[in-house]
PDB file of N, CA and C in Angstrom:
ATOM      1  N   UNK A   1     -36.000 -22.100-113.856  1.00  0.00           N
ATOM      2  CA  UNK A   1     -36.601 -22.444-112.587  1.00  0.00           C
ATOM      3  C   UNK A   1     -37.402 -23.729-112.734  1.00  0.00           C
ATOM      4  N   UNK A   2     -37.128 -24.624-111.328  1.00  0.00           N
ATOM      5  CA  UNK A   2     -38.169 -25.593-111.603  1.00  0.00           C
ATOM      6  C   UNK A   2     -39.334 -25.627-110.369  1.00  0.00           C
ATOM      7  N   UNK A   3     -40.548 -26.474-110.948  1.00  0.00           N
ATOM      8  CA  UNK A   3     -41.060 -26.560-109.555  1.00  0.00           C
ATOM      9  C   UNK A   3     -41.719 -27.823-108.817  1.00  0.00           C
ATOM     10  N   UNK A   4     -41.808 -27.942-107.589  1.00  0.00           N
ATOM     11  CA  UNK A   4     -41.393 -29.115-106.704  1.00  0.00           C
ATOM     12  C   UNK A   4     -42.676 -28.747-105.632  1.00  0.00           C
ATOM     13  N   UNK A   5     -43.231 -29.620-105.354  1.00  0.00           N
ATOM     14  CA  UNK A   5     -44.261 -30.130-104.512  1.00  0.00           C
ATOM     15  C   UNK A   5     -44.344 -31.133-103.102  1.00  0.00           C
ATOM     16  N   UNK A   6     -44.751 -30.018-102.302  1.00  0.00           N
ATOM     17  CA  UNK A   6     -44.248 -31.402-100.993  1.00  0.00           C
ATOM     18  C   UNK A   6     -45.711 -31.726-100.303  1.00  0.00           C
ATOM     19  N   UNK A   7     -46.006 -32.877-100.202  1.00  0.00           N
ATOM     20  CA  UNK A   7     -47.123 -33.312 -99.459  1.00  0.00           C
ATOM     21  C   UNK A   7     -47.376 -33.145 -98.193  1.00  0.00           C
ATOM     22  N   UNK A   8     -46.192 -34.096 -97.954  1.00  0.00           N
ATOM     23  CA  UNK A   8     -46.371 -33.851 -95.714  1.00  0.00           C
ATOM     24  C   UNK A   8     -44.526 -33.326 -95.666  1.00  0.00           C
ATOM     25  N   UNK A   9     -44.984 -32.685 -94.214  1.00  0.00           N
ATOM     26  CA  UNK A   9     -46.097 -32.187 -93.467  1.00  0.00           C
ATOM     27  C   UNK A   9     -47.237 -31.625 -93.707  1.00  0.00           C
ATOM     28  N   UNK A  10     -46.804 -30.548 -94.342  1.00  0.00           N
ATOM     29  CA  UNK A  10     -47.687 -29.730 -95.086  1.00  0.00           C
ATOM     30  C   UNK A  10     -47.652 -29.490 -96.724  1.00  0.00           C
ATOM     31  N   UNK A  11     -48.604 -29.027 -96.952  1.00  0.00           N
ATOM     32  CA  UNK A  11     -48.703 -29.036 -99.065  1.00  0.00           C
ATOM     33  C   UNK A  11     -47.900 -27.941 -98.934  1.00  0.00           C
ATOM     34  N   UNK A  12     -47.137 -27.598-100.084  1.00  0.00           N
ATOM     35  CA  UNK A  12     -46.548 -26.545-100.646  1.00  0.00           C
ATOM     36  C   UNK A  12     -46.774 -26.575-102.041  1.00  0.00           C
ATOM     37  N   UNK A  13     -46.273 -25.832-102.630  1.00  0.00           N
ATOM     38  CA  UNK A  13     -45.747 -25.575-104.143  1.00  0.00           C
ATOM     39  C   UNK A  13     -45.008 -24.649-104.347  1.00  0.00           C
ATOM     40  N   UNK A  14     -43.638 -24.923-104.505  1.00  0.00           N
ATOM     41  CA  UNK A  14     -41.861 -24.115-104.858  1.00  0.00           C
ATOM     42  C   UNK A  14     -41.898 -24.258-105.784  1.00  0.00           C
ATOM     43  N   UNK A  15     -41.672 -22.345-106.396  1.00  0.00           N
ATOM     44  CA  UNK A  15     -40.301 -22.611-107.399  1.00  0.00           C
ATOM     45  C   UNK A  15     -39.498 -22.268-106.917  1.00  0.00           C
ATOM     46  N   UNK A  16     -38.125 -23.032-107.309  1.00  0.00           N
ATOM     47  CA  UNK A  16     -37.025 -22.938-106.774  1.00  0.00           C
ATOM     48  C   UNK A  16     -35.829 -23.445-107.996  1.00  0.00           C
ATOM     49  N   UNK A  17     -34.421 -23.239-108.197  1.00  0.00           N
ATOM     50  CA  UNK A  17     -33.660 -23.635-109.220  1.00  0.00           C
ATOM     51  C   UNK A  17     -33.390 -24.817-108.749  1.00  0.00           C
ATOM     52  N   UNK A  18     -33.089 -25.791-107.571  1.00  0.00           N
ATOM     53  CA  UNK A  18     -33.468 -27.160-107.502  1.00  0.00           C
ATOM     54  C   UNK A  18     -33.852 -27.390-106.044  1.00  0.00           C
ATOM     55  N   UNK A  19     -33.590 -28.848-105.907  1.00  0.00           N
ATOM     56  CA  UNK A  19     -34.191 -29.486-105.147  1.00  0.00           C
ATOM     57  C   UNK A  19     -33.835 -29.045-103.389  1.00  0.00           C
ATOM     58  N   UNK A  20     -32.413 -28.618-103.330  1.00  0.00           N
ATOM     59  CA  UNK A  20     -32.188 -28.122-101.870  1.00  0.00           C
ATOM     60  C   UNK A  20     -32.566 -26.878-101.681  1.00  0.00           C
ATOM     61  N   UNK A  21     -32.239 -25.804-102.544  1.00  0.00           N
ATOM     62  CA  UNK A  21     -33.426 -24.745-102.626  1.00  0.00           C
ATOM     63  C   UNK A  21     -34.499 -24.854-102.084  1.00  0.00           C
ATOM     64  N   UNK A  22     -35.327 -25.685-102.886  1.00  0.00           N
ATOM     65  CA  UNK A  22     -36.695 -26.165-102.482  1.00  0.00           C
ATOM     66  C   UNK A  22     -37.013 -26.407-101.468  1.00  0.00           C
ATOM     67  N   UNK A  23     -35.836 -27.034-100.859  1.00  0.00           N
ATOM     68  CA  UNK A  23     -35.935 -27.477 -99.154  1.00  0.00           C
ATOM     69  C   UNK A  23     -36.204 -26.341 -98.116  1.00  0.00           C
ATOM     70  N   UNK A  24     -34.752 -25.178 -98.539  1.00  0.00           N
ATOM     71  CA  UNK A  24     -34.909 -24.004 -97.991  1.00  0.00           C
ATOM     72  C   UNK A  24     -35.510 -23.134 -97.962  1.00  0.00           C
ATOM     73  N   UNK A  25     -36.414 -23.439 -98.784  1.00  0.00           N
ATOM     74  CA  UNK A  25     -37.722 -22.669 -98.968  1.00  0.00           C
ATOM     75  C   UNK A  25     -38.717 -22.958 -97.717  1.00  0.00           C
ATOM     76  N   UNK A  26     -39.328 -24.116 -98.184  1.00  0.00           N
ATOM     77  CA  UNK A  26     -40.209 -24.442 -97.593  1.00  0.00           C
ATOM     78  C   UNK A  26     -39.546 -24.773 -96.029  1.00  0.00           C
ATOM     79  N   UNK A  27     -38.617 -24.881 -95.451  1.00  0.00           N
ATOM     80  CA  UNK A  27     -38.283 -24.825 -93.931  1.00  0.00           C
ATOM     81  C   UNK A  27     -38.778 -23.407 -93.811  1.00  0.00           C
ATOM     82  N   UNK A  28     -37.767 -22.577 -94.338  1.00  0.00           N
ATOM     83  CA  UNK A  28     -38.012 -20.910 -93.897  1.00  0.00           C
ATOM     84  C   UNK A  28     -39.640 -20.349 -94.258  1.00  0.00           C
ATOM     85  N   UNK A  29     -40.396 -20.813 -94.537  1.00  0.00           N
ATOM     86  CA  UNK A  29     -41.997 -20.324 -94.587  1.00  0.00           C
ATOM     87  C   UNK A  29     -42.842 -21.342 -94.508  1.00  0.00           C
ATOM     88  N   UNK A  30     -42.534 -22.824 -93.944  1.00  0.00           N
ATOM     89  CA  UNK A  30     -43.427 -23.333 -94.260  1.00  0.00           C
ATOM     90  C   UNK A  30     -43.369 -24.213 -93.230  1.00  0.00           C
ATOM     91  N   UNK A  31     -42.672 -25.146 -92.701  1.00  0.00           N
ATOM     92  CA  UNK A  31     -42.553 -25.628 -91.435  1.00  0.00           C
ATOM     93  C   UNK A  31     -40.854 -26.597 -91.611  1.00  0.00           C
ATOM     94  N   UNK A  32     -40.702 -26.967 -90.370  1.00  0.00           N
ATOM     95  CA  UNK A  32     -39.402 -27.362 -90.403  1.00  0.00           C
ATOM     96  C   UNK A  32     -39.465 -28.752 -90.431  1.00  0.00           C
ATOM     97  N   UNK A  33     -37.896 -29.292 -90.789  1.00  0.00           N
ATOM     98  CA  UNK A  33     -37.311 -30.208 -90.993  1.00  0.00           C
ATOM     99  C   UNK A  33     -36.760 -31.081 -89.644  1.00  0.00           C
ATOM    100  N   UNK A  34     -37.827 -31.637 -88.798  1.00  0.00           N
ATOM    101  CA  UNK A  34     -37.444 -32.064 -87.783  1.00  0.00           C
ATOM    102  C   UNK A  34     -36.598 -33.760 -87.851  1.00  0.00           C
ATOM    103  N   UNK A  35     -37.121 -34.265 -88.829  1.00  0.00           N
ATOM    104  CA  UNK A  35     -36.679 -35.392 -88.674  1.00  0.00           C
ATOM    105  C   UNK A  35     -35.695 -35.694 -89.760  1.00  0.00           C
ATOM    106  N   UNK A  36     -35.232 -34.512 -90.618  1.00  0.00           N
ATOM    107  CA  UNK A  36     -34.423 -34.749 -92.077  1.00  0.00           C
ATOM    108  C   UNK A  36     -35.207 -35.919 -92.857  1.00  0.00           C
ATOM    109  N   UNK A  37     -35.718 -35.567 -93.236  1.00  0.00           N
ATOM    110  CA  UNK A  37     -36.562 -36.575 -94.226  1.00  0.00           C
ATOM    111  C   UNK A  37     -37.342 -35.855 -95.335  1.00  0.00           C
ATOM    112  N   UNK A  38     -37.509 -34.540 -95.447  1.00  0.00           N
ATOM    113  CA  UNK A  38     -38.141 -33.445 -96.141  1.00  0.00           C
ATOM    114  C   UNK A  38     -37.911 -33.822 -97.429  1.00  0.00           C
ATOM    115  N   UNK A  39     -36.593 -33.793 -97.708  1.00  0.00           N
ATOM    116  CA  UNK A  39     -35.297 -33.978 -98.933  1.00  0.00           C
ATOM    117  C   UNK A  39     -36.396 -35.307-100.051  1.00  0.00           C
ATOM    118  N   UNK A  40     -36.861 -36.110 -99.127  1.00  0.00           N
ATOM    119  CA  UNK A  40     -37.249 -37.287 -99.805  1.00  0.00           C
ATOM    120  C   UNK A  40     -38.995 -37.027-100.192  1.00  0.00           C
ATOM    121  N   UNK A  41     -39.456 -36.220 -99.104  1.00  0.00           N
ATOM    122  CA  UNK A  41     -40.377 -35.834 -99.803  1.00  0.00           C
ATOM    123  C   UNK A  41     -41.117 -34.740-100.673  1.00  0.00           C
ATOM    124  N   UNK A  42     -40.315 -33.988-101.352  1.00  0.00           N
ATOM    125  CA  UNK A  42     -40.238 -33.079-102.455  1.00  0.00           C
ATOM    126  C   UNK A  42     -39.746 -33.530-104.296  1.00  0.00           C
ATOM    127  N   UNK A  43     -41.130 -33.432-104.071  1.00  0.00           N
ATOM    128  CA  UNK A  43     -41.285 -34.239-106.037  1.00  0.00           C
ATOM    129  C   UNK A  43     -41.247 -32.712-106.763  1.00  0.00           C
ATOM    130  N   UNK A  44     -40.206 -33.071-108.179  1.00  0.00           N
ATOM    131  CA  UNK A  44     -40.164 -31.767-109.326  1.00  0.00           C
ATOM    132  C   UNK A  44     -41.466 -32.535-109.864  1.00  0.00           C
ATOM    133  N   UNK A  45     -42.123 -31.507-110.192  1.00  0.00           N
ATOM    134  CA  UNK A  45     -43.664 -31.778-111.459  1.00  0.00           C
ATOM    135  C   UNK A  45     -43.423 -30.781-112.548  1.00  0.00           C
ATOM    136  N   UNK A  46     -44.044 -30.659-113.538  1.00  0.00           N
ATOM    137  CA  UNK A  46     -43.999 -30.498-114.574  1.00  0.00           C
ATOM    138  C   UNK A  46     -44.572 -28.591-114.331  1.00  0.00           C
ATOM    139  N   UNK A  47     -43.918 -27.942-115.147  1.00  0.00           N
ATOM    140  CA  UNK A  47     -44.606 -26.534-115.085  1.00  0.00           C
ATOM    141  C   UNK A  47     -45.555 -25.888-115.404  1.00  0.00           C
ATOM    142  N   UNK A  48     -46.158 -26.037-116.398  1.00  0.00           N
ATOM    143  CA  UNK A  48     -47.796 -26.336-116.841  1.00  0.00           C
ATOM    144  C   UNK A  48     -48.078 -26.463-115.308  1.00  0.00           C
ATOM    145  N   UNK A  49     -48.466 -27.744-114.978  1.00  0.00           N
ATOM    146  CA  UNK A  49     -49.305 -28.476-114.255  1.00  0.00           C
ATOM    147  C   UNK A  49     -49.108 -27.384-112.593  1.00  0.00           C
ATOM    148  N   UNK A  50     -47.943 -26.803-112.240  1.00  0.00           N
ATOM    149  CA  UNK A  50     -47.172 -25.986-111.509  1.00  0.00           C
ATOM    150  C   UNK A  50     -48.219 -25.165-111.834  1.00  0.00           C
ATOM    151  N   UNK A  51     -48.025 -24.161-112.664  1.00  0.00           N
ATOM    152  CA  UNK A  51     -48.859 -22.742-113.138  1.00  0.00           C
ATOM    153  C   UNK A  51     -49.981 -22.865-113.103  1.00  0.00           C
ATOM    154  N   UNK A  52     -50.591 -24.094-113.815  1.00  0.00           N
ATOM    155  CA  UNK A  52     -52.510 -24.152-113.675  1.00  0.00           C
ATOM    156  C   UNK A  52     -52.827 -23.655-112.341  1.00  0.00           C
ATOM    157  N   UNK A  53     -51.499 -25.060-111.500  1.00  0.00           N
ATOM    158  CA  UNK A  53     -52.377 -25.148-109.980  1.00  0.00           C
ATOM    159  C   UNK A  53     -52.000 -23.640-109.125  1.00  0.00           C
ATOM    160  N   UNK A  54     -51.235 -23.174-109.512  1.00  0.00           N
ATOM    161  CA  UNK A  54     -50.968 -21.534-108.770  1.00  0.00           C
ATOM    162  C   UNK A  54     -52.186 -20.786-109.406  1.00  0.00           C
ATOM    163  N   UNK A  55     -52.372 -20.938-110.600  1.00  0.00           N
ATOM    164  CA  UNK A  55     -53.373 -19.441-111.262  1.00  0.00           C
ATOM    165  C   UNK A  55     -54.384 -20.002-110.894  1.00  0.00           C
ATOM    166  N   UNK A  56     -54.872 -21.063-109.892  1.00  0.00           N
ATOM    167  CA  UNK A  56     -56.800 -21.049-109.286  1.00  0.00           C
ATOM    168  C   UNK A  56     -56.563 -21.109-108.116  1.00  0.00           C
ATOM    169  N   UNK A  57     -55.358 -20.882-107.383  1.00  0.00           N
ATOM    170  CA  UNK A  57     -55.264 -20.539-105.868  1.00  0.00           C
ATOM    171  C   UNK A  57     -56.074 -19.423-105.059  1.00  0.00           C
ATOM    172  N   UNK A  58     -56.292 -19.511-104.182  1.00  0.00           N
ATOM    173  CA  UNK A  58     -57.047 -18.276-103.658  1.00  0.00           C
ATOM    174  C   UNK A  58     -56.022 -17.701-102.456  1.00  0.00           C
ATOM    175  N   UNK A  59     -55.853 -16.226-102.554  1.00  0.00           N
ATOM    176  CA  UNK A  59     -55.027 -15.212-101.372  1.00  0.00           C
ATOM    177  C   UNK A  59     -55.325 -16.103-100.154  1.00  0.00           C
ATOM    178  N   UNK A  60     -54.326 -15.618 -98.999  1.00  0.00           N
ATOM    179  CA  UNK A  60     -54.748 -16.110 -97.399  1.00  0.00           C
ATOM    180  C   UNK A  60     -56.291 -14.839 -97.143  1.00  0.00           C
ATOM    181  N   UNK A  61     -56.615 -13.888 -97.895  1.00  0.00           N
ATOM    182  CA  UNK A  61     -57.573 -13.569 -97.543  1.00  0.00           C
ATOM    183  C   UNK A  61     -59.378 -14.262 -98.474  1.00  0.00           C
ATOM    184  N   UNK A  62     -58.668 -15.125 -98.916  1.00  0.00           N
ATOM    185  CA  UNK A  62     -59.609 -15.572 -99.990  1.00  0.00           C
ATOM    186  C   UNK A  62     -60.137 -14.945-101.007  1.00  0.00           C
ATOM    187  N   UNK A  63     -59.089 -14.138-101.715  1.00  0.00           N
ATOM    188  CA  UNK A  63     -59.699 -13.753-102.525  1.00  0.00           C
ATOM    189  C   UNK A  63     -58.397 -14.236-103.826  1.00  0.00           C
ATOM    190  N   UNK A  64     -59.336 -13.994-105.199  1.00  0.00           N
ATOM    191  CA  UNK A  64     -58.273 -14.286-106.268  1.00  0.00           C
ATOM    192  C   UNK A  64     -57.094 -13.621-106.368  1.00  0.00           C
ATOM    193  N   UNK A  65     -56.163 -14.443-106.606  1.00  0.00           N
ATOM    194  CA  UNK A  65     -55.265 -13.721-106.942  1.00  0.00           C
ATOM    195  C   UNK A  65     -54.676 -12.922-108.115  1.00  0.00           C
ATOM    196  N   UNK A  66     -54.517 -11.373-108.035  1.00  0.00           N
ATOM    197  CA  UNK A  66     -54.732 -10.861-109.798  1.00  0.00           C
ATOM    198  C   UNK A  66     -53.621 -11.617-110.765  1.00  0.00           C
ATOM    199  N   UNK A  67     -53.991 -11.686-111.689  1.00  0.00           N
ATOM    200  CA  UNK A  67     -53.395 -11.881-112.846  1.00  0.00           C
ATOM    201  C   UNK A  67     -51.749 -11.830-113.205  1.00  0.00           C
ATOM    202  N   UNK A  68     -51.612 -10.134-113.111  1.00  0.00           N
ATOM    203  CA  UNK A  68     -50.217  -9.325-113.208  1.00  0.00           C
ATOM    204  C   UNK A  68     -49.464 -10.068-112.016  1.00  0.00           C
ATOM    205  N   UNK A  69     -49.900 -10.573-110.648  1.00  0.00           N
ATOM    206  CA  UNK A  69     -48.859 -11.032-109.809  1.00  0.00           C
ATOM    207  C   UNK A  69     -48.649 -12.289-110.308  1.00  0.00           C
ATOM    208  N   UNK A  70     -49.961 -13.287-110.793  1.00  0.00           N
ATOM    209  CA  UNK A  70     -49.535 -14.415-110.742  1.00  0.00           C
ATOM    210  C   UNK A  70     -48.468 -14.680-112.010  1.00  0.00           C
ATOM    211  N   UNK A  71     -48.372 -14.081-113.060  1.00  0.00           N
ATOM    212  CA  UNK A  71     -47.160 -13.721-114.084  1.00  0.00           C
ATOM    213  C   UNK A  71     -45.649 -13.379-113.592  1.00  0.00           C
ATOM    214  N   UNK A  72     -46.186 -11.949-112.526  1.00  0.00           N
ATOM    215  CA  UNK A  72     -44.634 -11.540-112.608  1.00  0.00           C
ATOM    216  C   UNK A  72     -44.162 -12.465-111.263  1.00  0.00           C
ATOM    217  N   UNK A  73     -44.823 -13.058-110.708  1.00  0.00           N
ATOM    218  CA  UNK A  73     -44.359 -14.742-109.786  1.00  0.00           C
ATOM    219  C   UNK A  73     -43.617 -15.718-110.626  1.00  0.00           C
ATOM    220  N   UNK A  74     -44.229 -16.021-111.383  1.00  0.00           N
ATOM    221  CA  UNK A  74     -43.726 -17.057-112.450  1.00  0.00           C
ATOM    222  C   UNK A  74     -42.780 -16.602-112.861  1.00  0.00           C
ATOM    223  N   UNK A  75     -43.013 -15.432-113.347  1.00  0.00           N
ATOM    224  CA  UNK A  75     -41.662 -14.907-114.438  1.00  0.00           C
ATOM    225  C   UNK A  75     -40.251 -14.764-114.130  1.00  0.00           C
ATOM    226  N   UNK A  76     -40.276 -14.351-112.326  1.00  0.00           N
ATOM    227  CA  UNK A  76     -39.112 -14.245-112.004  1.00  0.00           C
ATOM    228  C   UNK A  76     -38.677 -14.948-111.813  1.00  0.00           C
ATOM    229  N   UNK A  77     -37.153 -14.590-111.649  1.00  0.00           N
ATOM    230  CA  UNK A  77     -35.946 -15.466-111.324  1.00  0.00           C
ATOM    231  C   UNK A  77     -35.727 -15.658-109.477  1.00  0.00           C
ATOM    232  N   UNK A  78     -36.877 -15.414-108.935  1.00  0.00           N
ATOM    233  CA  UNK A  78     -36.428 -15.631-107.443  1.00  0.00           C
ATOM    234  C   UNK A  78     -37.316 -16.415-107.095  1.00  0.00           C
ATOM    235  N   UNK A  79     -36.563 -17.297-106.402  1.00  0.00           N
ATOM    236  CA  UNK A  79     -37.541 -19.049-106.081  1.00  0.00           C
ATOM    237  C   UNK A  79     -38.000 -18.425-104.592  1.00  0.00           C
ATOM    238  N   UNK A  80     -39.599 -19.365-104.414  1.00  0.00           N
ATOM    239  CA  UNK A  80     -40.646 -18.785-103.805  1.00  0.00           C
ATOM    240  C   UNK A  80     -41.433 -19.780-103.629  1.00  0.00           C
ATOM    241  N   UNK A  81     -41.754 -19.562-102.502  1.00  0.00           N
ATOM    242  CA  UNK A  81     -43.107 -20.690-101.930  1.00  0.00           C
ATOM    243  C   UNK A  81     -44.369 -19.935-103.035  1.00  0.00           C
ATOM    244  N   UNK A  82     -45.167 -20.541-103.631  1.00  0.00           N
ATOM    245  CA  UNK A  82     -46.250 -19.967-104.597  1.00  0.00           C
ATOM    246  C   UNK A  82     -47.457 -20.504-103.539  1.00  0.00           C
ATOM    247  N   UNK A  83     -47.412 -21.479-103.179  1.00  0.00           N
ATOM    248  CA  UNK A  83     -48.653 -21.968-102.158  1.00  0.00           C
ATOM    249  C   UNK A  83     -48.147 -22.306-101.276  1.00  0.00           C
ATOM    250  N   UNK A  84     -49.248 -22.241-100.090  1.00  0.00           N
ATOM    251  CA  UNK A  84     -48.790 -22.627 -99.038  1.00  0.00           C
ATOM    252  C   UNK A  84     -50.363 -23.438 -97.990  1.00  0.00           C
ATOM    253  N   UNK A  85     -50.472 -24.842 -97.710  1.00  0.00           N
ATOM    254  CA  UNK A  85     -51.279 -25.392 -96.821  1.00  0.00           C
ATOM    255  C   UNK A  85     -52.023 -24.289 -96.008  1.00  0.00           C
ATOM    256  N   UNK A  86     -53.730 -24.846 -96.520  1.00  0.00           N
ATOM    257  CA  UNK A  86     -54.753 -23.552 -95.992  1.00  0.00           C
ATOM    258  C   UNK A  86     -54.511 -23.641 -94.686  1.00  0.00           C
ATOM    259  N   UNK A  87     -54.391 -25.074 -93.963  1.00  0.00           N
ATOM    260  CA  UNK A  87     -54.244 -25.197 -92.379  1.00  0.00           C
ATOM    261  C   UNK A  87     -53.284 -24.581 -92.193  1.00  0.00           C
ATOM    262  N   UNK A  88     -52.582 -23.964 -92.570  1.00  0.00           N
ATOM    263  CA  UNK A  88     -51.400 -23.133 -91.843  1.00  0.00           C
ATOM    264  C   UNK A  88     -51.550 -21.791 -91.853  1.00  0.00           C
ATOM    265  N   UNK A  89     -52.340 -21.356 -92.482  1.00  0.00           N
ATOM    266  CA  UNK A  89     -52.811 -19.618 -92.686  1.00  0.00           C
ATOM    267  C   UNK A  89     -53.610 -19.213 -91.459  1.00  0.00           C
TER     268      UNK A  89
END
């Protein structure tokens, strides 16, 4: 799995196995692709840097998120919005 970061519209952080994945991700939970231009703005980053920034995220209820999820998130094999823009909660 890799993971991919989109700025605008909104922030995300996907994992996803690549880059159109990634797309379909973030349309289906995150906002849409009105002008086809999404494609160009979704950068792969490094996974480290991926995982730090997921394991100090805070729930949509603000609270931490435990441990055991933020692992068996990572661990799996099913690509997933991991964050999602506070303005949108």
């Amino acid at each position: 799995m890799k993971y991919y970061e989109v700025n605008e519209p909104y922030y995300a952080l996907i994992k996803a196995e690549n880059k159109e994945i990634a797309r379909d991700e973030y349309i289906a939970h995150v906002a849409n692709d009105e002008d086809g231009t999404l494609i160009d703005s979704i950068e792969e980053i490094q996974s480290d840097y991926a995982i730090a920034k997921y394991s100090r995220t805070v729930s949509e209820d603000g609270l931490e998120i435990p441990l055991n999820e933020i692992l068996n998130n990572i661990r799996s094999d099913i690509n997933m919005v991991l964050i999602v823009d506070g303005n949108l909660a």
